[in-house]
N, C-alpha and C. Protein backbone atom coordinates (compact mmCIF):
# COMPACT_ATOMS: atom_id res chain seq x y z
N UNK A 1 0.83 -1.19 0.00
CA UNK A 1 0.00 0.00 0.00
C UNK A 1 0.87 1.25 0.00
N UNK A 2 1.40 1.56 -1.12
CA UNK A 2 2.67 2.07 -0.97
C UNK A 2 2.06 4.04 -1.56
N UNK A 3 0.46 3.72 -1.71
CA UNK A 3 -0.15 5.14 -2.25
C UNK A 3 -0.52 5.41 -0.70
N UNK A 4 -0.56 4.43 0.19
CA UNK A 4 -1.08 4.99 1.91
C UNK A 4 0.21 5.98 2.56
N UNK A 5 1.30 5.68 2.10
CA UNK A 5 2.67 6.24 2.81
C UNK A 5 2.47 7.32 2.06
N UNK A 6 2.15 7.66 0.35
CA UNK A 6 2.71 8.68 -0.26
C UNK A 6 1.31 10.09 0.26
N UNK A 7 0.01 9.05 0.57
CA UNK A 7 -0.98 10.08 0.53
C UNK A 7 -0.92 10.75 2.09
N UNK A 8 -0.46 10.20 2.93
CA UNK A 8 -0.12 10.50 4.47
C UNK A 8 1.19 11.36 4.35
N UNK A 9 2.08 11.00 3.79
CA UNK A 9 3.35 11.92 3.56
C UNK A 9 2.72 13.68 3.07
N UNK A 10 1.71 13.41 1.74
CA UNK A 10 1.37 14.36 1.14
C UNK A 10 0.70 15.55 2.29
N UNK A 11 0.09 14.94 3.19
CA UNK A 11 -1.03 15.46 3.84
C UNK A 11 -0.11 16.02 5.33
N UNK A 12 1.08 15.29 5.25
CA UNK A 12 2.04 16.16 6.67
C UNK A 12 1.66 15.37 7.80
N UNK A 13 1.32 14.45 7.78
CA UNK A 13 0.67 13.41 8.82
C UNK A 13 1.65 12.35 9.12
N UNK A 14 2.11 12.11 10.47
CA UNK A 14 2.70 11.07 11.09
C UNK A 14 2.23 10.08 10.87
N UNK A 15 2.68 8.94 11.53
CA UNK A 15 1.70 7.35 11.17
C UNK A 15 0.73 7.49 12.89
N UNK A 16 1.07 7.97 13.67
CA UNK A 16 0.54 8.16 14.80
C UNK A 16 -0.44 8.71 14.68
N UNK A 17 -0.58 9.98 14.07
CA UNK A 17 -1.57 10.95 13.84
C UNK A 17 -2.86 10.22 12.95
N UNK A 18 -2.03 9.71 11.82
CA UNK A 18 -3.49 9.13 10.86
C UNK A 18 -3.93 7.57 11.93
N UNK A 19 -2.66 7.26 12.71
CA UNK A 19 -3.36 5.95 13.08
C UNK A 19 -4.60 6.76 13.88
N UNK A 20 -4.56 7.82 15.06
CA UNK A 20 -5.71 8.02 15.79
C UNK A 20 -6.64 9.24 15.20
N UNK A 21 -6.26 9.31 13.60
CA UNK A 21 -7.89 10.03 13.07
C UNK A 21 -8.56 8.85 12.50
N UNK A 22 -7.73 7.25 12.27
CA UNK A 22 -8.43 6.57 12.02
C UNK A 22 -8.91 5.39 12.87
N UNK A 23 -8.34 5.60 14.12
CA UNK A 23 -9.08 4.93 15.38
C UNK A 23 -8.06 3.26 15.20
N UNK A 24 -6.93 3.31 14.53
CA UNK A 24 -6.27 2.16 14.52
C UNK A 24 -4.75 2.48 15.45
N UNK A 25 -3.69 1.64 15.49
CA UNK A 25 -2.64 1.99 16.57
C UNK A 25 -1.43 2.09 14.93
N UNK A 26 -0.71 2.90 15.51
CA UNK A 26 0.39 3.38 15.09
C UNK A 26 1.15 2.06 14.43
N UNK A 27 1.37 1.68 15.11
CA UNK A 27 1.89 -0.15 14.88
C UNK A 27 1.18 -0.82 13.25
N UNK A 28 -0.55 -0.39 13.29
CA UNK A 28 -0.68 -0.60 12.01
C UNK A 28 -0.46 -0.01 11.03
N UNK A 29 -0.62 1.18 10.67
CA UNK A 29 -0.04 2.13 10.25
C UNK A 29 0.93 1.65 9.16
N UNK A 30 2.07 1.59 10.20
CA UNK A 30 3.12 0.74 9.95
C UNK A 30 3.73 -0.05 8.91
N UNK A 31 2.33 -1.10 9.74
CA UNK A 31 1.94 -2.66 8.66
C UNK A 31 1.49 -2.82 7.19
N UNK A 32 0.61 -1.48 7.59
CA UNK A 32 -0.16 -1.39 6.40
C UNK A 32 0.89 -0.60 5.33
N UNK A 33 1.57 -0.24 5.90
CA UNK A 33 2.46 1.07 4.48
C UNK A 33 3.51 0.44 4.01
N UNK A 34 3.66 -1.02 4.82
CA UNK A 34 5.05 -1.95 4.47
C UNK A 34 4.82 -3.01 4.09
N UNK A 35 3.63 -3.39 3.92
CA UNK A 35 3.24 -4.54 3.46
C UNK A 35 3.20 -5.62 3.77
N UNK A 36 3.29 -5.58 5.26
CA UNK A 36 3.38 -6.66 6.67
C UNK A 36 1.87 -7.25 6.15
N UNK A 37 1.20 -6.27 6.37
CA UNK A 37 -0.24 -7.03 6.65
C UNK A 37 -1.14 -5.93 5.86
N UNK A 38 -2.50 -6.15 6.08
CA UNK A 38 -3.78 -5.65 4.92
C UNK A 38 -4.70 -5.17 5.83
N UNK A 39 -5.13 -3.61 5.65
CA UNK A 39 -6.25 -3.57 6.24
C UNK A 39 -7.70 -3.79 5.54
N UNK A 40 -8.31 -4.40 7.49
CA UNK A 40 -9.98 -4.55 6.76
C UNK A 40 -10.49 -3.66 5.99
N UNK A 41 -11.98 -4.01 5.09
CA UNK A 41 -12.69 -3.25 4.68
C UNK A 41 -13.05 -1.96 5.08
N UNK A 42 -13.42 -2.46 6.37
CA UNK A 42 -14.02 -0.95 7.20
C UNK A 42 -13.06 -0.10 6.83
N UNK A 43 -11.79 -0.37 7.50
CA UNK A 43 -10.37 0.26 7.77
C UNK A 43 -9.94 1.29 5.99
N UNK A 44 -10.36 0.07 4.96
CA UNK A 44 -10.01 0.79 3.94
C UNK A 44 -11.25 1.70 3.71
N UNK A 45 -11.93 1.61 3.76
CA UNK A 45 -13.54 2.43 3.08
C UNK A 45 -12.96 3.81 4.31
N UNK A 46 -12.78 3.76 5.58
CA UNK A 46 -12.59 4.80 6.37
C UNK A 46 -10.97 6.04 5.76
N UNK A 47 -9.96 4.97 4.95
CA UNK A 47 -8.97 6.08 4.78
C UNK A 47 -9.39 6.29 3.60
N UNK A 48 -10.14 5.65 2.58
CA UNK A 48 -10.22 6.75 1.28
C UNK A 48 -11.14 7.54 1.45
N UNK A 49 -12.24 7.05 2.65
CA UNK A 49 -13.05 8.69 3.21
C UNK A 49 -12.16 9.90 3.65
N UNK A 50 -10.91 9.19 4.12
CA UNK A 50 -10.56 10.82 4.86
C UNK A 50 -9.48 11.25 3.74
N UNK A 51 -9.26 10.63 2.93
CA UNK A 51 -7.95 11.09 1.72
C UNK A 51 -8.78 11.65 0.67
N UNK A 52 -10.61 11.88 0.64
CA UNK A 52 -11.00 11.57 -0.50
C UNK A 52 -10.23 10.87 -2.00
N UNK A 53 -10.01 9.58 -1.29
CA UNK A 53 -9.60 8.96 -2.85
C UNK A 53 -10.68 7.76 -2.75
N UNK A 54 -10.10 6.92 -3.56
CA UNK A 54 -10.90 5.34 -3.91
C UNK A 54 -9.92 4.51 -3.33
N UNK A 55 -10.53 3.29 -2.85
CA UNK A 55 -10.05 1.82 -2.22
C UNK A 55 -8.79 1.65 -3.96
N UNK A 56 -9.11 1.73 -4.50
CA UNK A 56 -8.73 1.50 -5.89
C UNK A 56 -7.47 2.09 -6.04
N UNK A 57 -7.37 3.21 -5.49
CA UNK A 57 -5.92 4.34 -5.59
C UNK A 57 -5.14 3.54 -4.31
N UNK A 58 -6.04 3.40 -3.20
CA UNK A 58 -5.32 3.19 -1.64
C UNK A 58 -4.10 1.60 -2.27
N UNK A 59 -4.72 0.63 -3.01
CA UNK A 59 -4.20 -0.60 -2.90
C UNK A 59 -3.29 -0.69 -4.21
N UNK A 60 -3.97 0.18 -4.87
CA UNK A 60 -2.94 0.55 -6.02
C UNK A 60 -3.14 -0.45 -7.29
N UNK A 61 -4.69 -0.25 -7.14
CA UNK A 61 -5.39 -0.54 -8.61
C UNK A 61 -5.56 0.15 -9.56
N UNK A 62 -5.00 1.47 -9.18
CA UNK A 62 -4.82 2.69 -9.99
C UNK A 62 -4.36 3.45 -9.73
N UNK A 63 -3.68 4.63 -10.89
CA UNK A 63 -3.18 5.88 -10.58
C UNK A 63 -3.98 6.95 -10.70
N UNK A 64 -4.67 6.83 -10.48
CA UNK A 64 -6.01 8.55 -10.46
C UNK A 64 -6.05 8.46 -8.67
N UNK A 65 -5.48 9.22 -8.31
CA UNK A 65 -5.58 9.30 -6.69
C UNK A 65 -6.78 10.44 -6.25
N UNK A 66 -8.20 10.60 -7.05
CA UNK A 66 -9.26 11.16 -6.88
C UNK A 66 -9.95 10.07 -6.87
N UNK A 67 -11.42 10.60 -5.77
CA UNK A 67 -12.44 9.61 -5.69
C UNK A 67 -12.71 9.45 -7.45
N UNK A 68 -13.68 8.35 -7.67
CA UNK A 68 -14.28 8.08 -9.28
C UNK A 68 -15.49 8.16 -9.10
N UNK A 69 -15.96 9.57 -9.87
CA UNK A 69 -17.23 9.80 -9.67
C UNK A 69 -18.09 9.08 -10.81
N UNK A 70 -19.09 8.42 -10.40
CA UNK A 70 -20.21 7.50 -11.03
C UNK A 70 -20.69 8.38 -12.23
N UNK A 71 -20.87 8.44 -13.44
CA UNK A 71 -20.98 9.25 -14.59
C UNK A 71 -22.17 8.29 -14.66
N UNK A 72 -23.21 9.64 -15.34
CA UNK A 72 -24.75 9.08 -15.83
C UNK A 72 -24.83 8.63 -17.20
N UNK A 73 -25.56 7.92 -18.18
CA UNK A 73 -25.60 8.18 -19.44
C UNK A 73 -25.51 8.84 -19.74
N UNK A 74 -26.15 9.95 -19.17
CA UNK A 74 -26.73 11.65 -19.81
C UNK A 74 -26.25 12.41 -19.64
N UNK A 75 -24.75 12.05 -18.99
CA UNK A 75 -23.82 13.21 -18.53
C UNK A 75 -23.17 13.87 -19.79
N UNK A 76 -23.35 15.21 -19.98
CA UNK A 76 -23.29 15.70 -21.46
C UNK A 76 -22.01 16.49 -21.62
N UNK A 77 -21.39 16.73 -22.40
CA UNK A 77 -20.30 17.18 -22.65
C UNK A 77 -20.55 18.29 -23.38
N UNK A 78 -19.37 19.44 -23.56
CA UNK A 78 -20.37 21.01 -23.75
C UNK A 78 -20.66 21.21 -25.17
N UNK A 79 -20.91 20.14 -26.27
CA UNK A 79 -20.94 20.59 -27.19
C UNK A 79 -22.46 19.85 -27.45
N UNK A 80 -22.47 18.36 -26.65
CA UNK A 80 -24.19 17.84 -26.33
C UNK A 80 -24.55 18.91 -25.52
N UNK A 81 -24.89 20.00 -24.64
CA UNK A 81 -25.26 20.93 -24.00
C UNK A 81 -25.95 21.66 -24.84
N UNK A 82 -24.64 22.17 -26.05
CA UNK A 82 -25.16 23.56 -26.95
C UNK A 82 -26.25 22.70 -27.73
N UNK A 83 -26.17 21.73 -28.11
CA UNK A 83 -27.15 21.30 -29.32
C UNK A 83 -28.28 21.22 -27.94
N UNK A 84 -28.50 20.52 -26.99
CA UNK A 84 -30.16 20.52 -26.66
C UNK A 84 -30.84 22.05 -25.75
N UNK A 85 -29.45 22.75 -25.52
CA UNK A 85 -30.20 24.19 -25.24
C UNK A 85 -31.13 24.68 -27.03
N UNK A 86 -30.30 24.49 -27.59
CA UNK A 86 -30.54 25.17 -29.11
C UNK A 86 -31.99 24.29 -29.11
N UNK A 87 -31.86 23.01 -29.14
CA UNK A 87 -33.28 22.21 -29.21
C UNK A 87 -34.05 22.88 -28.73
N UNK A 88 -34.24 22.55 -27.39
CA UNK A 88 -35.08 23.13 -26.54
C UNK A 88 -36.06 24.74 -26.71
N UNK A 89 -35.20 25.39 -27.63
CA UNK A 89 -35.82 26.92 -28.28
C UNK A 89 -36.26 26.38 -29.58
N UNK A 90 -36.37 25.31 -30.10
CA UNK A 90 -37.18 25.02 -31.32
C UNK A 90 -38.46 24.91 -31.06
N UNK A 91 -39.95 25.66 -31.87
CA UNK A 91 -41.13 25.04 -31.86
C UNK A 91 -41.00 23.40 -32.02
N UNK A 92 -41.86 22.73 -31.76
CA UNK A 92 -42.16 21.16 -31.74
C UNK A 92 -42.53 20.69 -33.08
N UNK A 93 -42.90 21.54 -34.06
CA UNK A 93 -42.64 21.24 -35.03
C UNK A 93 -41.09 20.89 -35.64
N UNK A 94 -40.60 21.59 -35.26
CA UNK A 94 -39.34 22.09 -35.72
C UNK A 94 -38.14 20.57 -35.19
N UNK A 95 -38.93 20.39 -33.63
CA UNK A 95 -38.07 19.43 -32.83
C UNK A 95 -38.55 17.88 -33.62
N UNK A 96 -39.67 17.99 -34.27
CA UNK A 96 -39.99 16.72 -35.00
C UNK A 96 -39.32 16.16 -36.11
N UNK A 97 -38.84 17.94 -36.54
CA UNK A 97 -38.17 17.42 -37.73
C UNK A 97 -36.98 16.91 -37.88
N UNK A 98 -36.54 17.70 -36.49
CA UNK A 98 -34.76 17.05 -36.01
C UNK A 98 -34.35 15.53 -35.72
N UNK A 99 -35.18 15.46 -34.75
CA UNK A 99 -36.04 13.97 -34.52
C UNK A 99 -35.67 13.44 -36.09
N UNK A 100 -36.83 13.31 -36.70
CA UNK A 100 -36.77 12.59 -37.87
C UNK A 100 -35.43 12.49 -39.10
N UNK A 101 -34.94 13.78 -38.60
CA UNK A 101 -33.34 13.68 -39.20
C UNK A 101 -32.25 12.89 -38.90
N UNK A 102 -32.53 13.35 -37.07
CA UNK A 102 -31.36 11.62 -36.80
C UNK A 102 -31.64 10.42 -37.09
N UNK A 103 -32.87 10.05 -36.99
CA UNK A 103 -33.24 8.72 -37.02
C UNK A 103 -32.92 8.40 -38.66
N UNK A 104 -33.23 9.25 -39.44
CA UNK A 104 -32.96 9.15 -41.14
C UNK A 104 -31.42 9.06 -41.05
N UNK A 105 -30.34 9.15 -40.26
CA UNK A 105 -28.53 9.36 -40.29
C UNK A 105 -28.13 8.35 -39.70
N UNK A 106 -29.29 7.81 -38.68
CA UNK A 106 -28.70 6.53 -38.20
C UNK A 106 -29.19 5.19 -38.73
N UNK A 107 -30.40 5.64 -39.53
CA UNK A 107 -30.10 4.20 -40.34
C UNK A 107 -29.61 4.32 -41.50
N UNK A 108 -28.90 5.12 -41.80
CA UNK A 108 -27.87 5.49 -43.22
C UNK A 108 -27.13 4.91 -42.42
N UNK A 109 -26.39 5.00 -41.36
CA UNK A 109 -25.18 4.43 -40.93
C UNK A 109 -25.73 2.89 -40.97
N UNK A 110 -26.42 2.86 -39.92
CA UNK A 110 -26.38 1.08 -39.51
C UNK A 110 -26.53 0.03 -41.04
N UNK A 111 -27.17 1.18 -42.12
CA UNK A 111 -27.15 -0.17 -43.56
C UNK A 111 -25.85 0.46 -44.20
N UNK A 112 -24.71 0.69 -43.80
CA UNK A 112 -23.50 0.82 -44.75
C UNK A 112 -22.38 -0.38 -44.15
């Protein structure tokens, strides 16, 4: 757990100090940053609460040392934004016809 030493280093924190903001003894601390031993679940879910990172960064299933925020389908990017503000000011006529334009582009694609 060699992102637990670098994210405790980062933060100016002793192994003493994070052991008692995380209610464990110094000794694990330790264990855990040397690879003696593994902390529990709880133990991990509690330091990527206080590092805001992910279990994922802590064990070093990855290098993005930010939490991973859950993305929706519909999470739009600013250029899907401009097109459905622009929609959205079309009469419904107008939105029918757009409508009927994609659907006419996407089955041009799907029969090529």
């Amino acid at each position: 757990m060699d992102n637990l030493k670098t994210l405790r280093q980062q933060n100016s924190l002793s192994q003493q100090r994070l052991a008692d903001i995380l209610h464990i003894s110094q000794q694990s601390v330790y264990k855990y940053e040397n690879g003696i031993t593994t902390p529990d679940i709880e133990t991990l879910l509690n330091m990527a609460d206080y590092f805001n990172t992910s279990v994922d960064y802590l064990i070093g299933y990855t290098d993005i040392p930010h939490k991973i925020e859950p993305v929706s389908e519909y999470a739009l990017n600013a250029d899907e934004q401009a097109i459905i503000k622009k929609y959205r000011q079309l009469p419904a006529s107008n939105r029918n016809l757009i409508q009927r334009t994609i659907d006419e582009l996407l089955n041009n694609i799907h029969l090529k």
